[in-house]
Protein backbone atom coordinates (compact mmCIF):
# COMPACT_ATOMS: atom_id res chain seq x y z
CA UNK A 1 -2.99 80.75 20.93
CA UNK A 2 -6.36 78.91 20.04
CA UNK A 3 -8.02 76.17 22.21
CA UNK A 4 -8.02 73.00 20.73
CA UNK A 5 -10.53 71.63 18.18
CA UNK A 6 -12.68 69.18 19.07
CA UNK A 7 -16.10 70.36 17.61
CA UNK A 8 -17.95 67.75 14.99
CA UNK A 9 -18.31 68.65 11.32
CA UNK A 10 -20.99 71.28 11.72
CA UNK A 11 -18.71 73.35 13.84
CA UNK A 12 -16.54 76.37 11.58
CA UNK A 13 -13.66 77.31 12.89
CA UNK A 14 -14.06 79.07 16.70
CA UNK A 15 -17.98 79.05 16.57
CA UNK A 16 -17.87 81.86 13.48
CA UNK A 17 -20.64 80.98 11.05
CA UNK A 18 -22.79 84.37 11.59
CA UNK A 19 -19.32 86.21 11.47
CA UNK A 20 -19.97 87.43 7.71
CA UNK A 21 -17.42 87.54 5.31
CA UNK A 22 -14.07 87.15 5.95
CA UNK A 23 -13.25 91.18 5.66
CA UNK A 24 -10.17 90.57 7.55
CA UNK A 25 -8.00 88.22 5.22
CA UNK A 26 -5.82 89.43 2.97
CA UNK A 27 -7.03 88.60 -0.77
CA UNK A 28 -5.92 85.01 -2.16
CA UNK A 29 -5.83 83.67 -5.82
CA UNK A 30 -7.80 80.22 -6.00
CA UNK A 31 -6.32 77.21 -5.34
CA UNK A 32 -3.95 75.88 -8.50
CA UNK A 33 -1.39 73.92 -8.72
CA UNK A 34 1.88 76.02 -10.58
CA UNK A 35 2.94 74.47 -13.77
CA UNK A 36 6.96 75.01 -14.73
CA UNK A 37 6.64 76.97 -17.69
CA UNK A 38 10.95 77.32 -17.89
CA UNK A 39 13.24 74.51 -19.02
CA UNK A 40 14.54 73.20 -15.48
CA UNK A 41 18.29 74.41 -14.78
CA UNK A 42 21.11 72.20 -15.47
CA UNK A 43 23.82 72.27 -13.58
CA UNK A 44 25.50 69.32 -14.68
CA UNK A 45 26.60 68.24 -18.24
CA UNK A 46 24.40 65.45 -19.58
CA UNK A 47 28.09 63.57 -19.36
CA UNK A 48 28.47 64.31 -16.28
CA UNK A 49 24.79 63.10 -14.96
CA UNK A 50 25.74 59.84 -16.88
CA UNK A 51 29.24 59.52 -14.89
CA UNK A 52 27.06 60.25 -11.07
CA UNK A 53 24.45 57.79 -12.79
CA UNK A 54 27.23 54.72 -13.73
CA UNK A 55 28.79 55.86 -10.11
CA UNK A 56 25.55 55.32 -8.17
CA UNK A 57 25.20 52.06 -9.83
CA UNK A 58 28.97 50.47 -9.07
CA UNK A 59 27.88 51.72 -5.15
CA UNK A 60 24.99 49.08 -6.09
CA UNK A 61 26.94 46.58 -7.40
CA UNK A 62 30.18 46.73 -5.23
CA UNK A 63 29.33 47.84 -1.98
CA UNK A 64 25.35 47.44 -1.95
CA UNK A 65 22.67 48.54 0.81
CA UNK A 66 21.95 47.11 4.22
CA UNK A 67 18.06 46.12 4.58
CA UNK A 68 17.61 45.67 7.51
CA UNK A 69 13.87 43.73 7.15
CA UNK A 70 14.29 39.99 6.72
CA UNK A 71 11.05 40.08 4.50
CA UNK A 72 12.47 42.69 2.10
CA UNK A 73 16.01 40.59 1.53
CA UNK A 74 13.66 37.13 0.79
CA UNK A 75 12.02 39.62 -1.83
CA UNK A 76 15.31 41.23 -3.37
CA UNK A 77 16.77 37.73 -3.34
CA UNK A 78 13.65 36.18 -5.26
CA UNK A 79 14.61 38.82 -7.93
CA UNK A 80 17.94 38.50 -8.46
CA UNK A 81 19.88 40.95 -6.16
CA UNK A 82 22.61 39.37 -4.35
CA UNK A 83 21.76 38.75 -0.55
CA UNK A 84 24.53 38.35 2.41
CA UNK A 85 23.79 38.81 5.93
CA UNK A 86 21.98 42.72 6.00
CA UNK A 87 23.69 43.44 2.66
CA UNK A 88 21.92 43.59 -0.84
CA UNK A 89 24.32 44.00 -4.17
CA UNK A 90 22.24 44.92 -7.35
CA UNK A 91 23.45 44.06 -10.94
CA UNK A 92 22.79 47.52 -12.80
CA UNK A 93 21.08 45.47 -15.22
CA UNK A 94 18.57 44.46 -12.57
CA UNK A 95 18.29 47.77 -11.22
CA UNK A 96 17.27 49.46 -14.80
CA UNK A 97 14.84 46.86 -15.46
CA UNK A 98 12.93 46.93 -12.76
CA UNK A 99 12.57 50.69 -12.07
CA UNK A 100 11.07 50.41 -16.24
CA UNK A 101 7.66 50.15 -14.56
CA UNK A 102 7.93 53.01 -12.05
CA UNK A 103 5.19 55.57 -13.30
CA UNK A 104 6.21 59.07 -14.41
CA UNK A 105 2.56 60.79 -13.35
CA UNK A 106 0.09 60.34 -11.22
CA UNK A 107 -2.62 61.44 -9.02
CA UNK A 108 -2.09 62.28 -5.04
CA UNK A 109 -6.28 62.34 -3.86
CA UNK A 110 -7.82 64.15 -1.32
CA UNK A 111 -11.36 64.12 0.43
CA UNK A 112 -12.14 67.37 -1.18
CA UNK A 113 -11.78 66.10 -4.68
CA UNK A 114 -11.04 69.79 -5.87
CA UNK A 115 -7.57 69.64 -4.22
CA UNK A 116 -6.59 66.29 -5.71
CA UNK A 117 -3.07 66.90 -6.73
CA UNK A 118 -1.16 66.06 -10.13
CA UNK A 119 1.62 64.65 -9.36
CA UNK A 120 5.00 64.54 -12.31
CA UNK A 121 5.38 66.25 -15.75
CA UNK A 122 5.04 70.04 -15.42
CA UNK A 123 2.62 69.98 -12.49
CA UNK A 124 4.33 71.34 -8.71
CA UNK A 125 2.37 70.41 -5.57
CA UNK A 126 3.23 73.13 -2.50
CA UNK A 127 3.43 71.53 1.13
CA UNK A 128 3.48 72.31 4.94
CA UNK A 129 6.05 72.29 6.78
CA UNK A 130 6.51 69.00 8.44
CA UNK A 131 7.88 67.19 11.32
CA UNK A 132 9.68 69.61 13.57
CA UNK A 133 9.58 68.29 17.25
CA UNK A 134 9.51 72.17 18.63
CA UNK A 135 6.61 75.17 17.92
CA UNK A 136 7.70 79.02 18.22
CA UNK A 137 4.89 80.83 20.04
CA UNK A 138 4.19 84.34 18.60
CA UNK A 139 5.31 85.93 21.98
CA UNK A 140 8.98 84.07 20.74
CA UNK A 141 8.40 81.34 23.42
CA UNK A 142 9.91 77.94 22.18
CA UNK A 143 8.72 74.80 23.86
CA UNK A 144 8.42 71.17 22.71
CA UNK A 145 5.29 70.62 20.26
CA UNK A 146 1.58 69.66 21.44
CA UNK A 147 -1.68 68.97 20.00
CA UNK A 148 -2.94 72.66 19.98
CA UNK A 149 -0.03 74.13 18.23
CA UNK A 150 -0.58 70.88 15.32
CA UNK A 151 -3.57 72.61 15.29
CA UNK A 152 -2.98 76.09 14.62
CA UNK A 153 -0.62 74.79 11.76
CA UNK A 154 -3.17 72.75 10.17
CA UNK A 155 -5.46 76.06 10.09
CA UNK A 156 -3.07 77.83 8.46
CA UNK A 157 -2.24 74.55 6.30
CA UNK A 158 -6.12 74.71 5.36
CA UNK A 159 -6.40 78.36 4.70
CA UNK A 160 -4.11 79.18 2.65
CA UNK A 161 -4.46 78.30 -0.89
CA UNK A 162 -1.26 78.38 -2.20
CA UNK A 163 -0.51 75.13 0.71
CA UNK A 164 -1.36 72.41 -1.52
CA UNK A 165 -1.23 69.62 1.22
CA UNK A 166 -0.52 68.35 4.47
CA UNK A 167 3.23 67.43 4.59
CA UNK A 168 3.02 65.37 7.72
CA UNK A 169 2.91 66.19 11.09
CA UNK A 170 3.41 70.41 11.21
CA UNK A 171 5.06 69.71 14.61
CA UNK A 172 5.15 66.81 16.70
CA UNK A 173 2.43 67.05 19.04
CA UNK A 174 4.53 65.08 22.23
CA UNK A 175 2.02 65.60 24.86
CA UNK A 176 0.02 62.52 22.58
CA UNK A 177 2.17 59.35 23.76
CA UNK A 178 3.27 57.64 20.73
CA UNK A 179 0.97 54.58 20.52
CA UNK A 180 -1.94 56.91 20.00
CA UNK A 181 -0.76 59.70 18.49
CA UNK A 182 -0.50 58.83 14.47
CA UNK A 183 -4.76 58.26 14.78
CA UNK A 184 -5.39 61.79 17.09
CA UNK A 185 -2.99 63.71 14.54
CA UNK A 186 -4.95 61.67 11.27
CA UNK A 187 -8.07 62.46 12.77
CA UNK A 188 -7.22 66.12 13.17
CA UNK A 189 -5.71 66.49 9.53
CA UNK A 190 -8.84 65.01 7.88
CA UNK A 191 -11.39 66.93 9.73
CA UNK A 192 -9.90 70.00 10.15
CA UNK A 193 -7.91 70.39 6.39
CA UNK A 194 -9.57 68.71 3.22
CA UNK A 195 -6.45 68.32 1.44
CA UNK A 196 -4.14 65.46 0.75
CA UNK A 197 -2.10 63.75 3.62
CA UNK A 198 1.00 62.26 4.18
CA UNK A 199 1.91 59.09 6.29
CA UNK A 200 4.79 58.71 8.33
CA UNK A 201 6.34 55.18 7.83
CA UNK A 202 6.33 54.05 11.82
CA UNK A 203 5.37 50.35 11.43
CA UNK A 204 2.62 48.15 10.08
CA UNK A 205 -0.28 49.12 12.32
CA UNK A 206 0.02 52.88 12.24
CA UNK A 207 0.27 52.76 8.24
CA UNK A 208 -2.91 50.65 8.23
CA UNK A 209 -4.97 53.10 10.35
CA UNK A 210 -4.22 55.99 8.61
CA UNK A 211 -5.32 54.11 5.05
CA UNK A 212 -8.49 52.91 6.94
CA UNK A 213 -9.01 56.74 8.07
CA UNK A 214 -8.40 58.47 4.83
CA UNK A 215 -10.72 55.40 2.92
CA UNK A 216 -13.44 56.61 5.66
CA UNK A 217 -12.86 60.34 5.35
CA UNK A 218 -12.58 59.59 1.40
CA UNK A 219 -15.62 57.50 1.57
CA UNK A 220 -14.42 55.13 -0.94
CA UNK A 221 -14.02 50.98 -0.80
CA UNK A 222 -10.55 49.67 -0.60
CA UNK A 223 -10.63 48.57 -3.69
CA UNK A 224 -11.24 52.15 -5.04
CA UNK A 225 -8.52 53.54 -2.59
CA UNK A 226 -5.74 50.82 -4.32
CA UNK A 227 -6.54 52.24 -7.41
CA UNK A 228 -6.27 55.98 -6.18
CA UNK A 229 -3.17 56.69 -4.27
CA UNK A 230 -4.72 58.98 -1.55
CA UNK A 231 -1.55 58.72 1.10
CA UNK A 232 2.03 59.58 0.33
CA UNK A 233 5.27 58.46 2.34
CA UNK A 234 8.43 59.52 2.79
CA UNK A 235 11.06 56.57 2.69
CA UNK A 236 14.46 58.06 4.41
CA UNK A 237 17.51 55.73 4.30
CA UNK A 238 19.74 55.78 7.31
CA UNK A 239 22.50 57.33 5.31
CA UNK A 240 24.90 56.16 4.56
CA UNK A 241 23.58 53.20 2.65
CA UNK A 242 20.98 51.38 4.92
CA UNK A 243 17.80 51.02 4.75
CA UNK A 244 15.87 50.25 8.78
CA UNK A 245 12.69 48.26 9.30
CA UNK A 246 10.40 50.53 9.74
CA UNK A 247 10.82 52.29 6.27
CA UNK A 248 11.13 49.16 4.53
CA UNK A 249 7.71 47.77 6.08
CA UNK A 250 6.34 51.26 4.84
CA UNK A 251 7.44 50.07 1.27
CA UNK A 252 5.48 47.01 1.42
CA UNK A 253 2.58 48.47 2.58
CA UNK A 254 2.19 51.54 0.86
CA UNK A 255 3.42 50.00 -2.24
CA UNK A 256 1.16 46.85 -2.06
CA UNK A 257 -1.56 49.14 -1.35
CA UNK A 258 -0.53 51.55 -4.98
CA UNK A 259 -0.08 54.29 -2.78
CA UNK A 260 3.07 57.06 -2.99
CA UNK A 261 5.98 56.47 -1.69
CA UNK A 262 8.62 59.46 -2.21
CA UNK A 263 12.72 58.07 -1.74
CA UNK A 264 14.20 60.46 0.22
CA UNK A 265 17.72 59.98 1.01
CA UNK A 266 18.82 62.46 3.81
CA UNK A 267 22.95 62.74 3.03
CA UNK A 268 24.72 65.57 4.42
CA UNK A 269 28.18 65.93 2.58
CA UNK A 270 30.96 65.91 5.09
CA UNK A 271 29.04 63.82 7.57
CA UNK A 272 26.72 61.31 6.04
CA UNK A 273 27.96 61.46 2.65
CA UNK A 274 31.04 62.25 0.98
CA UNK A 275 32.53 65.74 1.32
CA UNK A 276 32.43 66.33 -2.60
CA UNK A 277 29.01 67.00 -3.90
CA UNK A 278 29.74 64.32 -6.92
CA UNK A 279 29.99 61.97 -4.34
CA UNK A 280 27.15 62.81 -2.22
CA UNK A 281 24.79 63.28 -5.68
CA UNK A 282 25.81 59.56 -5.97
CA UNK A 283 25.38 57.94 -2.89
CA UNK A 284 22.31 60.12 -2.84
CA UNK A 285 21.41 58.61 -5.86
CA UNK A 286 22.94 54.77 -5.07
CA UNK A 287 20.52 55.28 -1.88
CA UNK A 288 17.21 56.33 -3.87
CA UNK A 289 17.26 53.55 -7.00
CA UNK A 290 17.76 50.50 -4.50
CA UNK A 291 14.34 51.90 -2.78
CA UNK A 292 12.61 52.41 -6.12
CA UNK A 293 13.49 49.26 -7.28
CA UNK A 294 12.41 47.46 -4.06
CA UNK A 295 8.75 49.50 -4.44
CA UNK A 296 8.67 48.07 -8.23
CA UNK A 297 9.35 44.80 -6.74
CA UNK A 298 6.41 44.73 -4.02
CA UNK A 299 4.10 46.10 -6.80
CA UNK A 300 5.08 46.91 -10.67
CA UNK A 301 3.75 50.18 -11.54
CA UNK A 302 2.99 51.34 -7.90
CA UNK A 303 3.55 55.38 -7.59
CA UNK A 304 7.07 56.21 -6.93
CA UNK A 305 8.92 59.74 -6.60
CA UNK A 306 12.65 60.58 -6.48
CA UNK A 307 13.89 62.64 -3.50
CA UNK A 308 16.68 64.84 -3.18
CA UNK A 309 17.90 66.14 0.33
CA UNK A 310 21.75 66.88 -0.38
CA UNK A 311 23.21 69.41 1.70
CA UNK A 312 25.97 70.63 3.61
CA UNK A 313 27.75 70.21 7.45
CA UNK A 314 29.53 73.40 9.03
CA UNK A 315 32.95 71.75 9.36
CA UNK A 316 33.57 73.32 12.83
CA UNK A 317 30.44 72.67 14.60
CA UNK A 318 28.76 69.47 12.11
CA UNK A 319 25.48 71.45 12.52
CA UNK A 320 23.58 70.98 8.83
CA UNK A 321 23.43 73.77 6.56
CA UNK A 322 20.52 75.11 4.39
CA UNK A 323 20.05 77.55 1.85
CA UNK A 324 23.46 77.05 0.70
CA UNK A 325 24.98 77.10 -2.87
CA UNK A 326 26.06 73.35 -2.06
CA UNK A 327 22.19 72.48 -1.40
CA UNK A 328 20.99 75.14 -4.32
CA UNK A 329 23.06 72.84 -6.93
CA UNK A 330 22.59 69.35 -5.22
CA UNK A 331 18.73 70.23 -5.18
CA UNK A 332 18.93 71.03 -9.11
CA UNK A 333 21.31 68.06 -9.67
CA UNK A 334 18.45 66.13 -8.40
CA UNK A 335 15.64 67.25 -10.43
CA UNK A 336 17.87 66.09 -13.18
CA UNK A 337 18.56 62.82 -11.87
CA UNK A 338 14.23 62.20 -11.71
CA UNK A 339 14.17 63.32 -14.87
CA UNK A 340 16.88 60.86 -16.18
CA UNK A 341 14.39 57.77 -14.33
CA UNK A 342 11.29 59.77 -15.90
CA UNK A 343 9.81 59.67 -12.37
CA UNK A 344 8.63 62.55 -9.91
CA UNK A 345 10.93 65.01 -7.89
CA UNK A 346 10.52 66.12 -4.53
CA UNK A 347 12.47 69.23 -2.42
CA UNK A 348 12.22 70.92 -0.26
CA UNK A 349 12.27 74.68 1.00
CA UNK A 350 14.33 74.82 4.45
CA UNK A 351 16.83 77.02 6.48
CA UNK A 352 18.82 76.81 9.21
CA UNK A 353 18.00 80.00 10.83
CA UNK A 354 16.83 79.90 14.90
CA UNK A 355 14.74 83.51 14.39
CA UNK A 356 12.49 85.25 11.89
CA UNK A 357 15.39 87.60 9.99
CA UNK A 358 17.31 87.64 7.12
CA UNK A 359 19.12 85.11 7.41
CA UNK A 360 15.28 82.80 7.55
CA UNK A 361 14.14 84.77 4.20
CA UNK A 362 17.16 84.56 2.46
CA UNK A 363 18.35 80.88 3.17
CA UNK A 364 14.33 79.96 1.88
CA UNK A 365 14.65 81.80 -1.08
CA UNK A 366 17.89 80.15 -2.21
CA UNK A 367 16.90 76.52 -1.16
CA UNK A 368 12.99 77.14 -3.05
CA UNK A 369 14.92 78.42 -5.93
CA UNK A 370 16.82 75.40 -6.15
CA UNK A 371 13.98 73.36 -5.66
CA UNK A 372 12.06 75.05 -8.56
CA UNK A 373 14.81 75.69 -10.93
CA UNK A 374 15.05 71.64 -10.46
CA UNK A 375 11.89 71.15 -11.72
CA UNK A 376 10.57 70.12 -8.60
CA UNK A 377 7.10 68.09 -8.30
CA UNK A 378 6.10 67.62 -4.95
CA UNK A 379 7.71 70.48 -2.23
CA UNK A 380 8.36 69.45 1.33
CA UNK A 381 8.24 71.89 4.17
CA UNK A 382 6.90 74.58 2.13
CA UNK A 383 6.08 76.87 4.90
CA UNK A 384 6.83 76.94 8.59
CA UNK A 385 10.32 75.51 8.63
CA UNK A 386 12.93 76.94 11.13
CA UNK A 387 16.03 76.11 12.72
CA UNK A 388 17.31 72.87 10.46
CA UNK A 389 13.97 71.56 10.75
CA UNK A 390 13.91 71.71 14.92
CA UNK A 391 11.23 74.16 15.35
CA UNK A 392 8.34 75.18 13.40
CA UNK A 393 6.93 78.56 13.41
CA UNK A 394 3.58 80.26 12.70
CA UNK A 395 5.39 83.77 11.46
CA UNK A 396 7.73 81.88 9.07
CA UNK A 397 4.61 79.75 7.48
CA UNK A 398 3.33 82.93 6.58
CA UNK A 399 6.09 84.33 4.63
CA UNK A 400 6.88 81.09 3.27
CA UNK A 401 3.32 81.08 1.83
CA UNK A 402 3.81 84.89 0.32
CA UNK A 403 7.17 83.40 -1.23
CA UNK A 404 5.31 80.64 -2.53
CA UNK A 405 2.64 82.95 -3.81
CA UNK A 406 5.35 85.02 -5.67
CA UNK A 407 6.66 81.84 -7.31
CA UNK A 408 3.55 80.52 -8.75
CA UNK A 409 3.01 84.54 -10.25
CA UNK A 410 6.59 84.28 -11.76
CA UNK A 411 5.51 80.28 -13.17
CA UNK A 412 2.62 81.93 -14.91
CA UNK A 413 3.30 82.79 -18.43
CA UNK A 414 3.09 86.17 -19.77
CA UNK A 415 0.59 86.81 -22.04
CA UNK A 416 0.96 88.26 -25.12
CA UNK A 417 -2.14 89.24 -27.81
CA UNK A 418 -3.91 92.27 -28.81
CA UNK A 419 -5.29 92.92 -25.80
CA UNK A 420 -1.79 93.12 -23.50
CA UNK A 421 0.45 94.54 -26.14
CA UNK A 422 -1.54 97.82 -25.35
CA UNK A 423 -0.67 99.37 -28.83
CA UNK A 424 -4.38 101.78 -28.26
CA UNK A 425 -3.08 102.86 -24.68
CA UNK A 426 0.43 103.72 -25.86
CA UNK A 427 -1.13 105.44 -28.86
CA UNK A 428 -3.87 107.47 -26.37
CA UNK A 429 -1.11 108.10 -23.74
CA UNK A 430 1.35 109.68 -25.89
CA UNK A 431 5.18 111.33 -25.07
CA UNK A 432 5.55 112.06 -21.64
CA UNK A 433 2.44 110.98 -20.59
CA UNK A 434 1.42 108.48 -17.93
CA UNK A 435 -1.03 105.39 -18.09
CA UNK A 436 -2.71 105.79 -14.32
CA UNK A 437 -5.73 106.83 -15.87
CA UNK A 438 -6.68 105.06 -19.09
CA UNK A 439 -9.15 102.37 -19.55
CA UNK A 440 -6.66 99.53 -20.04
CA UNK A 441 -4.87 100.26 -16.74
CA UNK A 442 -8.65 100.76 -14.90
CA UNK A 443 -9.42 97.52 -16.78
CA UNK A 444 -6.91 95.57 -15.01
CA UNK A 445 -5.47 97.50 -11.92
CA UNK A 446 -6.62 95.25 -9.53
CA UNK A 447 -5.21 91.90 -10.17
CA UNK A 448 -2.31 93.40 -12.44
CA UNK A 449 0.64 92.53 -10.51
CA UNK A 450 0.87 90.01 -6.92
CA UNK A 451 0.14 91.53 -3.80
CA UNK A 452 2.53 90.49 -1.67
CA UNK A 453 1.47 90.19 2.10
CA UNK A 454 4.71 90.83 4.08
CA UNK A 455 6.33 93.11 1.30
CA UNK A 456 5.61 97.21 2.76
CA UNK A 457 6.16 99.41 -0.68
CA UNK A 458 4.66 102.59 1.60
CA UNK A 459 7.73 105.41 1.34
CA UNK A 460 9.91 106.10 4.29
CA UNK A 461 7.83 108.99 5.44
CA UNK A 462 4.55 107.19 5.50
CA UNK A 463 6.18 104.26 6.71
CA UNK A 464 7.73 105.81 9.81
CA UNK A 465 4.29 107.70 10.41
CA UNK A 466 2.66 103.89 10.63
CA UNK A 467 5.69 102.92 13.81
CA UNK A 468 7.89 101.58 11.77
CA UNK A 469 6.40 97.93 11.40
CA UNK A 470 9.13 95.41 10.13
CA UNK A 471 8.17 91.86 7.60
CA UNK A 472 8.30 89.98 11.11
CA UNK A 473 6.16 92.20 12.77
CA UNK A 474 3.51 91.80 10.15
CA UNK A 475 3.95 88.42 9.18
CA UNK A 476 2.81 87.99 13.23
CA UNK A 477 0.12 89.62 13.40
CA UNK A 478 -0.95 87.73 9.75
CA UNK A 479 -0.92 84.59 11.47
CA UNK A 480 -2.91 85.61 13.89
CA UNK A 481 -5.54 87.02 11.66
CA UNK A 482 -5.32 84.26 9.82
CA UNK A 483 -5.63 81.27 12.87
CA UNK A 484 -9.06 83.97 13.73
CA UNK A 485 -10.37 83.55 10.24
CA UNK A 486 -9.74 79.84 9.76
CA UNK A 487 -13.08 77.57 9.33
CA UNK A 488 -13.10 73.71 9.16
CA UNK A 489 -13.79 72.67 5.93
CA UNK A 490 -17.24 70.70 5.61
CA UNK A 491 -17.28 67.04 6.59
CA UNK A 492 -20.98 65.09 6.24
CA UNK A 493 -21.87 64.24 9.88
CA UNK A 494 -22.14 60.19 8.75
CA UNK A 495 -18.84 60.62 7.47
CA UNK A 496 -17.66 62.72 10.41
CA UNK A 497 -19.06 60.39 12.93
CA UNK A 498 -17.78 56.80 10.85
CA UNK A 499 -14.02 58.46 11.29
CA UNK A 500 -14.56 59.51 15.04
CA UNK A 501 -16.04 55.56 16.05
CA UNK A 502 -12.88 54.44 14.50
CA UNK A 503 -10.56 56.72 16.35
CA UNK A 504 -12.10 55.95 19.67
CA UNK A 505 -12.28 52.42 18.88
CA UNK A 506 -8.41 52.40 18.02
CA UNK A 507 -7.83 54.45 21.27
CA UNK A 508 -9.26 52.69 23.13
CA UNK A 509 -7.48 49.55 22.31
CA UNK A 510 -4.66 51.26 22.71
CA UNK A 511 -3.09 52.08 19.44
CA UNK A 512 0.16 50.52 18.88
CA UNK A 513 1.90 48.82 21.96
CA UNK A 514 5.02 50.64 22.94
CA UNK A 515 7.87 50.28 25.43
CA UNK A 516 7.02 53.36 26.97
């Protein structure tokens, strides 16, 4: 694959800059973020999202959540909720109260402020793949993740326009040891993408190092960064109903700081959740209100997003399912649970599949259908995900970004005025005719329809002539087109060299002590 980046901001992409334009690359619309233009599919009566809502809240009041933080109990008890030993009860009153001040929009910043991100209403936001702890090489070689494949996902993270931002770490790069590790990897994301960032939720000092990194690479006070969220994290309970340390402390930070924090229960029916998907949409949902109301509670009005990762176990093996009907309605059901809190929705587009075949495009287009039919806001693992989320590959980002592609085309609305209805080209065709050659077709032939990058349309003749080439064949040798072509977005070299004095300062101290 490619070596690993270290150049300073000057430096494009593998020493490039006299290499013209970029011929190569298959043609891209602009960077945009989709808007749903359909009414968001509902696949639950508005009786029945009131009996999962009044469900979710007796879970709340009868059986409650563990939180686990001694800091965040003092907190829920100062407000109200009912404290013994781990476990938190909430009054429903309490909990519909305080999640009044959670915000329905709001922005998501980046360095490059052209790919700041609207976040809620209408607006979806498109991201990597994140946090697979394995990388498929091109030559089908699967190994644990390092720095240099995090690399050649943040390339393709960068170049591709229909990516919207950095979903966290592509793939865990394991050959950094931990204590280091969260300020190589922020390091690498803001110099080498421009777009907005996520922050895992791995303990006070981490968090606070990646807001100090992205307030350098933003080049903004800290009193401009509290009042634009320019981080995002995602809060997982430990399903069932407990909520560990670490997330918690990301609450409190990211929340105190008015940065995004995106509840994200992870509840697998049959093994973390009940085995009916009623039950599991309200544990789910039990699981994600206690969080929001704890962020409301650490800051009123700090960003806050509902996330829905309901799926299903294969009852023989417990191995988690994707792509399923079970996670296609769950996924749906949760876009109109958000809606019924008026706050942001986040999905996610995954399979289970361990190779690049039908079973990896098919389980992706069920699971992003869900996810958009929901109404979803912010996407998770929009390209690159393989294998439940255990290995990320370069071949699947790329058709995961053409299957993106194709969604924001169908999202854009038909238009319909003089011009389109075509009533002179229909008149100057006439019976029988055909409309290749007319000035309304040469008008707009090129950007008619999507060009899809994986999709061959050649007949079988032509096609066979060519070898033969299959959607995985060419997504590969995409990819690697596309790692050639990448350039690192500009960084100014005060900027550039502010970030890099931090990151060896930090690494030098050490990072963040470990036990390891």
């Amino acid at each position: 694959m490619t070596e690993i980046e270290t150049g300073g901001p000057r430096r494009r992409g593998r020493e490039r800059q006299a290499a013209g334009p970029r011929s190569r690359l298959p043609e891209q619309k602009p960077f945009r973020q989709p808007q749903m233009q359909y009414a968001p599919t509902k696949v639950v009566s508005d009786d029945q999202l009131e009996a999962i809502h009044t469900a979710s809240l007796r879970i709340l009041s009868d059986y409650g959540i563990d939180f686990l933080l001694p800091e965040a109990r003092e907190l829920l008890a100062k407000n109200g909720a009912k404290v013994t030993d781990n476990r938190v009860r909430f009054d429903p009153e309490m909990v519909m109260e305080t999640i009044k001040t959670c915000p329905s929009e709001f922005k998501l910043h980046a360095r490059n402020p052209a790919h700041t991100l609207n976040i809620g209403g209408n607006w979806m936001a498109f991201g990597s793949v994140a946090s697979p702890p394995n990388f498929m090489e091109l030559d089908g070689t699967r190994h644990a993740g390092n720095r240099q494949n995090f690399q050649d996902l943040l390339k393709l993270s960068q170049i591709f326009n229909i990516i919207h931002f950095v979903a966290g770490y592509p793939v865990e790069p394991v050959d950094l040891h931990a204590s280091i590790r969260h300020i190589e990897c922020a390091f690498d994301t803001l110099t080498m993408t421009d777009k907005a960032l996520h922050c895992y939720s791995l303990g006070r000092q981490r968090n606070q190092d990646v807001l100090e990194m992205t307030r350098i690479a933003r080049q903004v006070s800290q009193e401009q960064l509290d009042k634009e969220p320019s981080v995002f994290t995602i809060i997982n309970s430990s399903s069932p109903l407990r909520l560990d340390t670490p997330m918690l402390q990301g609450i409190m930070e990211f929340s105190a700081r008015n940065q995004i924090v995106i509840l994200t229960p992870f509840t697998l029916a049959g093994a973390m959740a009940p085995i009916t998907l009623a039950g599991a949409l309200s544990q789910q949902n039990a699981e994600a209100l206690a969080g929001m109301v704890f962020t409301q509670l650490v800051r009123p009005g700090s960003p806050v997003a509902y996330g829905g990762f309901t799926s299903n176990v294969d009852m023989q093996s417990g191995a988690p399912a994707f792509g399923t009907p079970e996670y296609m309605r769950t996924a749906m059901a949760g876009g109109q649970l958000a809606r019924r809190y008026n706050v942001p929705y986040r999905s996610s587009n995954v399979c289970a599949a361990n190779a690049l075949d039908a079973q990896a495009a098919y389980e992706s287009v069920f699971s992003l259908w869900g996810a958009i039919q929901g109404g979803v806001n912010v996407l998770m693992h929009g390209a690159g995900w393989m294998e439940g989320g255990l290995h990320a590959s370069l071949e699947k980002f790329v058709l995961d970004a053409d299957l993106l592609a194709m969604v924001a085309t169908f999202l854009e609305p038909i238009v319909v005025d003089e011009a389109t209805l075509a009533h002179d080209a229909i008149g100057e065709v006439g019976p029988a005719g055909h409309f290749f050659g007319v000035q309304h077709t040469q008008d707009r032939f090129r950007d008619a329809f999507y060009k899809p990058l994986i999709s061959d349309w050649r007949n079988y003749e032509s096609w066979e002539e060519a070898g033969k080439p299959t959607a995985d064949q060419k997504a590969k040798e995409l990819a690697q087109i596309f790692l050639e072509e990448y350039q690192r977005p500009e960084m100014d070299a005060a900027t550039y060299e502010e970030l890099d004095a931090f990151r060896k300062r930090r690494v030098a101290e050490g990072g963040v002590a470990t036990d390891f």
